[in-house]
N, C-alpha and C. Protein backbone atom coordinates (compact mmCIF):
# COMPACT_ATOMS: atom_id res chain seq x y z
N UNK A 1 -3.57 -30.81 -10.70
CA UNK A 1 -2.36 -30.59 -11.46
C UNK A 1 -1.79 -29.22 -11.06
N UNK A 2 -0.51 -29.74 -10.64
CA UNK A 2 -0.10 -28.13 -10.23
C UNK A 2 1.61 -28.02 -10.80
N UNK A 3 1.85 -26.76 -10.60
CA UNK A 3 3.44 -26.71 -11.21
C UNK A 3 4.78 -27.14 -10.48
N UNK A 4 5.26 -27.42 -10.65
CA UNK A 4 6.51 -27.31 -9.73
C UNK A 4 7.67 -26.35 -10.44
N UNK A 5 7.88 -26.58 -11.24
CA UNK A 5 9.11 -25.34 -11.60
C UNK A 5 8.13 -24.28 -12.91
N UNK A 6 8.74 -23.20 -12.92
CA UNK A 6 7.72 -22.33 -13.44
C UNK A 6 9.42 -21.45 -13.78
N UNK A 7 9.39 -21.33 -15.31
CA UNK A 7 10.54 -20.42 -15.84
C UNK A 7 10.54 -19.49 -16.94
N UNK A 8 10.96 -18.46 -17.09
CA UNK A 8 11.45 -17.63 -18.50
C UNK A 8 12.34 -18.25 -18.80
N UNK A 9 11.82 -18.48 -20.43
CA UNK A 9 12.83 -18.60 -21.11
C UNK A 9 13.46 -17.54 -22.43
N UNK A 10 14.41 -17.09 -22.28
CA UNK A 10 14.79 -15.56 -22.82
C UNK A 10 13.70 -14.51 -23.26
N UNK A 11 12.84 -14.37 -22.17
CA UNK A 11 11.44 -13.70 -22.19
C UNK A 11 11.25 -13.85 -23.62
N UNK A 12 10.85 -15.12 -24.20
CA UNK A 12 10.04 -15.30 -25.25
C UNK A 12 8.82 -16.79 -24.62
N UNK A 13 8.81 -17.67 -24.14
CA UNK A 13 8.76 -18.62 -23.96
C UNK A 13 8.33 -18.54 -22.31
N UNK A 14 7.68 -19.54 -21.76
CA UNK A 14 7.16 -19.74 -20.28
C UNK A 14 7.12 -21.50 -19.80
N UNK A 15 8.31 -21.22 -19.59
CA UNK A 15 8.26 -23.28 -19.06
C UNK A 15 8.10 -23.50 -17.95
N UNK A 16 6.83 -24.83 -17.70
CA UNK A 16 6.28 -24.93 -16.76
C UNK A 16 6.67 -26.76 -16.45
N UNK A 17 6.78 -26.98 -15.58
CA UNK A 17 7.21 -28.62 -15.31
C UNK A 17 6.24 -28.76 -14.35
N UNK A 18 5.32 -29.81 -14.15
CA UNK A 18 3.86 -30.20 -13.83
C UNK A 18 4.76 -31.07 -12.68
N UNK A 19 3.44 -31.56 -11.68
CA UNK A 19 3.66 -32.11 -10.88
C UNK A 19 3.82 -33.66 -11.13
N UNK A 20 2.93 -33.67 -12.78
CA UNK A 20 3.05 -35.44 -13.23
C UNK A 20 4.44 -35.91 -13.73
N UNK A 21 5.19 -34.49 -13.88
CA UNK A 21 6.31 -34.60 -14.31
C UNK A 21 6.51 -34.25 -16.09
N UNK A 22 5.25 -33.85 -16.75
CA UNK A 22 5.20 -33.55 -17.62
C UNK A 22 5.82 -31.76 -17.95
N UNK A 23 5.99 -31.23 -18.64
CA UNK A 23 6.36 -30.29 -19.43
C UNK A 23 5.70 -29.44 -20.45
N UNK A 24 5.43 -28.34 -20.23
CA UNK A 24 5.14 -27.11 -21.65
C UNK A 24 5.80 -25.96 -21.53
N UNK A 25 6.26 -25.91 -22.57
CA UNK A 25 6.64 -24.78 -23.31
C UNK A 25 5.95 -23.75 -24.07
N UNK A 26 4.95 -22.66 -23.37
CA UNK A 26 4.44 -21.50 -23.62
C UNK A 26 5.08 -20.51 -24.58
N UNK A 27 4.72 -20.41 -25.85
CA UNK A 27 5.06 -18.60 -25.98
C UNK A 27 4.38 -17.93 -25.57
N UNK A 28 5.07 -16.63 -25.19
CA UNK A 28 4.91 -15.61 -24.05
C UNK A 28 3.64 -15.07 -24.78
N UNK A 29 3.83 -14.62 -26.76
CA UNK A 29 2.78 -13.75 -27.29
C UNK A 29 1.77 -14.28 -27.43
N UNK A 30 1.42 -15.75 -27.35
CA UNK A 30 0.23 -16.48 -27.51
C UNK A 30 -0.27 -16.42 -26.25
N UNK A 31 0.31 -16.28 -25.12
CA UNK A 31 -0.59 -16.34 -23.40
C UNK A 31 -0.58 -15.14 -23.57
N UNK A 32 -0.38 -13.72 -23.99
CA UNK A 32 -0.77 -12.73 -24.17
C UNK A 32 -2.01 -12.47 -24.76
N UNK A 33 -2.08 -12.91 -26.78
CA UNK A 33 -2.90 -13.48 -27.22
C UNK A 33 -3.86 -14.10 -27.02
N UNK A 34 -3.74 -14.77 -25.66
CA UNK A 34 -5.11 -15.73 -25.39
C UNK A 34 -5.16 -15.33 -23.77
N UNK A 35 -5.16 -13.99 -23.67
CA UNK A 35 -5.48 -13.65 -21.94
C UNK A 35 -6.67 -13.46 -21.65
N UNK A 36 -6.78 -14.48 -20.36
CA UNK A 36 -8.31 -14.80 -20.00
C UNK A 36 -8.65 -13.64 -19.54
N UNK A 37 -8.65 -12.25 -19.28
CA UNK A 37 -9.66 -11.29 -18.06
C UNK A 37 -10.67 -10.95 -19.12
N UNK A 38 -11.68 -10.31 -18.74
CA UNK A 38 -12.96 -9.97 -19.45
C UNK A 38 -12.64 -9.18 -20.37
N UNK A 39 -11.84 -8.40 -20.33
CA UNK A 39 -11.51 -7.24 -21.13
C UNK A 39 -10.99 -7.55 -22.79
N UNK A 40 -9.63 -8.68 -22.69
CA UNK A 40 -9.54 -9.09 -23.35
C UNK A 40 -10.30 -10.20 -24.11
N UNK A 41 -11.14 -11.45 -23.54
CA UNK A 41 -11.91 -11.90 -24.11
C UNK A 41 -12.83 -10.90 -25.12
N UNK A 42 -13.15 -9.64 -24.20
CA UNK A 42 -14.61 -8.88 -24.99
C UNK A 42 -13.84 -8.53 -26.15
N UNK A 43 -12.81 -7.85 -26.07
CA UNK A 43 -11.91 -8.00 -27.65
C UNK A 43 -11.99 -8.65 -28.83
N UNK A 44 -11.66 -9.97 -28.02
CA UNK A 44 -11.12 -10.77 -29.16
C UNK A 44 -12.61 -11.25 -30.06
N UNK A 45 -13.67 -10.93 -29.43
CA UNK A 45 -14.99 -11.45 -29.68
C UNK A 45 -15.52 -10.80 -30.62
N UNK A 46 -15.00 -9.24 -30.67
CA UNK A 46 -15.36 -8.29 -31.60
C UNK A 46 -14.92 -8.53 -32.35
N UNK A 47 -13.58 -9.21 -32.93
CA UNK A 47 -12.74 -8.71 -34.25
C UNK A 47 -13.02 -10.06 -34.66
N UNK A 48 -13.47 -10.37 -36.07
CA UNK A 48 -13.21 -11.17 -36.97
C UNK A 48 -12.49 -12.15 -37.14
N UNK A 49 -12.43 -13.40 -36.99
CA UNK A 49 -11.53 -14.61 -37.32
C UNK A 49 -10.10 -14.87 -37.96
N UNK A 50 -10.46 -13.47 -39.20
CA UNK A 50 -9.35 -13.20 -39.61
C UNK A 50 -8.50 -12.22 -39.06
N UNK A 51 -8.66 -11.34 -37.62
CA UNK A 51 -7.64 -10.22 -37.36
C UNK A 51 -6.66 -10.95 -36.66
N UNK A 52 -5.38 -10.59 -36.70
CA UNK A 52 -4.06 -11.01 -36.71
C UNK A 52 -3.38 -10.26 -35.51
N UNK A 53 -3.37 -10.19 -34.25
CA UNK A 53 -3.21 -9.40 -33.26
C UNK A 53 -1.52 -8.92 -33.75
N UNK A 54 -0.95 -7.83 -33.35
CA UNK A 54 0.56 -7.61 -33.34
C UNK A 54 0.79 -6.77 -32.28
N UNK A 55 1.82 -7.05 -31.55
CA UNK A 55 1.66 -6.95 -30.06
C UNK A 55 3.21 -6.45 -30.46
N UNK A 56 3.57 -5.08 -29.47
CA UNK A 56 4.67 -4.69 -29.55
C UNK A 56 5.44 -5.75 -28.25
N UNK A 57 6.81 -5.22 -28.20
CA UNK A 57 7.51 -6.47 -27.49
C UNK A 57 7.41 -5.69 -25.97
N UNK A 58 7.02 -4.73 -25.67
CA UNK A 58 6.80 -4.32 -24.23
C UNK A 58 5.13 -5.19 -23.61
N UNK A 59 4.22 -5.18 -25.18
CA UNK A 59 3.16 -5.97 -24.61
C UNK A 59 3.22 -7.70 -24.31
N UNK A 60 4.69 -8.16 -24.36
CA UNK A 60 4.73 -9.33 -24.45
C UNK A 60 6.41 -9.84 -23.29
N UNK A 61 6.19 -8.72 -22.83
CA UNK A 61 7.62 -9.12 -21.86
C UNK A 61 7.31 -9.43 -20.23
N UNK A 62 6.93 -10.19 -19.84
CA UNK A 62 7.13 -10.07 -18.39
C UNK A 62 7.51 -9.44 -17.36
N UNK A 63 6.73 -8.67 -16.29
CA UNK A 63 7.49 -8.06 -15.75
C UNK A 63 7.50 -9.03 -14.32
N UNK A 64 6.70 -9.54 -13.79
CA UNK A 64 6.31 -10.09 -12.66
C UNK A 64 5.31 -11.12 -12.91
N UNK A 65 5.47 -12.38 -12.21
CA UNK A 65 4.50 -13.97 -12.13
C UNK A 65 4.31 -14.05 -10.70
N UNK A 66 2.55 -13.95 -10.22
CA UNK A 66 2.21 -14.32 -9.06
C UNK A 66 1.54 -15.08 -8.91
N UNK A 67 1.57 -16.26 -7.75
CA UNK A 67 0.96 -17.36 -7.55
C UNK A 67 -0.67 -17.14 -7.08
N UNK A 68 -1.68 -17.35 -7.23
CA UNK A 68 -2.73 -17.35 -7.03
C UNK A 68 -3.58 -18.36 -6.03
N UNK A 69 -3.51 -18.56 -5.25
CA UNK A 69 -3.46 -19.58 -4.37
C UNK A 69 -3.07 -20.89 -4.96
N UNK A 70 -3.42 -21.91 -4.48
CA UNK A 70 -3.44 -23.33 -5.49
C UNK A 70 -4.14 -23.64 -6.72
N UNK A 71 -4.57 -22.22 -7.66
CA UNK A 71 -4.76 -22.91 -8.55
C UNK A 71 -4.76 -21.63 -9.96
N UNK A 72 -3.64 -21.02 -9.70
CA UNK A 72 -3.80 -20.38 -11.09
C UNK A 72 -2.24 -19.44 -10.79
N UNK A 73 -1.80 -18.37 -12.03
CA UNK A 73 -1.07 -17.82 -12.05
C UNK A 73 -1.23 -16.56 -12.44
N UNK A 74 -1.23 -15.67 -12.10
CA UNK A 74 -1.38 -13.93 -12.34
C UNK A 74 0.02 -13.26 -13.21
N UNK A 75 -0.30 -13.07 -14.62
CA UNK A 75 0.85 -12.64 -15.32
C UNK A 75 0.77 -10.94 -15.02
N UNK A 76 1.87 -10.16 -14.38
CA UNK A 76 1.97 -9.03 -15.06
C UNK A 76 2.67 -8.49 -16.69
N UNK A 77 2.12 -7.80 -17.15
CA UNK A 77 2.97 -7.88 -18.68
C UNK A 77 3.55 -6.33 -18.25
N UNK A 78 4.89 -6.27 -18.95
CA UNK A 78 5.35 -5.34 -19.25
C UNK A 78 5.08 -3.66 -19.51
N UNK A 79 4.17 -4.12 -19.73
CA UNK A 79 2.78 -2.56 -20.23
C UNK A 79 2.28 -2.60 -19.21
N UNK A 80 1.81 -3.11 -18.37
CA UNK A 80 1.23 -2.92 -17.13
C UNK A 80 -0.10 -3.55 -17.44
N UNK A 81 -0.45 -4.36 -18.00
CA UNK A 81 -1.35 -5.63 -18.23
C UNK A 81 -1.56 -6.34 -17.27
N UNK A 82 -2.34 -6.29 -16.41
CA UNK A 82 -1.69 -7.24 -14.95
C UNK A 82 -3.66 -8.32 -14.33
N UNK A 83 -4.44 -8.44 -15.47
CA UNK A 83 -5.86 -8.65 -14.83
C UNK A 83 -5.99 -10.44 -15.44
N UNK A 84 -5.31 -10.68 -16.44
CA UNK A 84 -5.41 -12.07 -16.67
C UNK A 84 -4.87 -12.75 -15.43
N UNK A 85 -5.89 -13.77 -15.05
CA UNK A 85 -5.53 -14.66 -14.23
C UNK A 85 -5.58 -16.50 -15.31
N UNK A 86 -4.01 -16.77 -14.85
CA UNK A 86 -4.23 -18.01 -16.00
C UNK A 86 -4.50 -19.37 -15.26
N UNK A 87 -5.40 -19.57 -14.71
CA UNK A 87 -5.66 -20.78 -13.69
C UNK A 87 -4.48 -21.98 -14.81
N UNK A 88 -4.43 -23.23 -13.63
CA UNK A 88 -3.22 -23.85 -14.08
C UNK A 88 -4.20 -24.97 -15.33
N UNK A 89 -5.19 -25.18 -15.28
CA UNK A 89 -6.05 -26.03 -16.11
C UNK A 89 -5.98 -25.35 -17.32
N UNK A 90 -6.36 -24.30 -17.75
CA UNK A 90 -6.15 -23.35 -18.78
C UNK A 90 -4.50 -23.39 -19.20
N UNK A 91 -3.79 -23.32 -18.62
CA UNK A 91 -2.10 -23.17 -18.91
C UNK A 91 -1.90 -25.04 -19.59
N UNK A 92 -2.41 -26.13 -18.77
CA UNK A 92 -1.91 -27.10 -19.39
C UNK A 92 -2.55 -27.38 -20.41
N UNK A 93 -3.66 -27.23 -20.53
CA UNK A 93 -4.29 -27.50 -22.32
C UNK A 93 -4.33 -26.10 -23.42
N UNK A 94 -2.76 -25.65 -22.59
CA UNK A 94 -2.95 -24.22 -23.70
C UNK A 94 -2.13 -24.52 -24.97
N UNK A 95 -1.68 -25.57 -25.38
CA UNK A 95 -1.11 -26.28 -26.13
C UNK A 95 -2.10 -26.48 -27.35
N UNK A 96 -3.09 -27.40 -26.72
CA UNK A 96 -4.68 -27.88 -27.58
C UNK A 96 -5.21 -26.44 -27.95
N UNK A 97 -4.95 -25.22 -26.79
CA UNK A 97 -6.32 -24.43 -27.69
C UNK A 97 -5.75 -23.50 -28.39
N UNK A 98 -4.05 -23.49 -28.36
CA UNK A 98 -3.70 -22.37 -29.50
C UNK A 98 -3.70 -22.70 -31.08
N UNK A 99 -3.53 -24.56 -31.20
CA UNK A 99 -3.86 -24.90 -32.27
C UNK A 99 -5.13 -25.24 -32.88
N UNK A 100 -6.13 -23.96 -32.33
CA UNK A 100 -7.42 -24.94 -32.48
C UNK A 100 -7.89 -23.84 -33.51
């Protein structure tokens, strides 16, 4: 599964159109929220079930999207956040795991 169109949408949002021809619509603060590099995982592991992340809007703006060979996407954020790598398997069931 790979992308074919890959877009901002009024840097809130990240739309991705699949090769099956399917569609998601990302918010930007939840792939922030749920950034895979070690750093942030070790975070989120520490704080309690109940902490409520609040992310200023520089930590949630895009500055740059790089392709990762065939199988993932490298977000830079705005702040200079740049170590999450979001392989594309992770991006299409990111739907399932933000409501989980």
């Amino acid at each position: 599964m790979t992308p074919t169109k890959i877009k901002l949408l009024d840097q809130k949002e990240l739309q991705i159109i699949w090769d099956d021809s399917s569609e998601e619509v990302l918010l930007l603060r939840d792939l922030r929220k749920f950034c895979p590099c070690a750093t942030c995982m070790a975070e989120r592991e520490k704080q309690s079930k109940m902490f409520i992340p609040i992310y200023s809007s520089n930590q949630v703006t895009i500055r740059n999207i790089k392709q990762m060979g065939n199988y993932a996407l490298q977000i830079e954020w705005n702040d200079g956040h740049n170590t999450g790598i979001y392989e594309y398997k992770f991006l299409k069931s990111f739907s399932e795991r933000v409501n989980v």
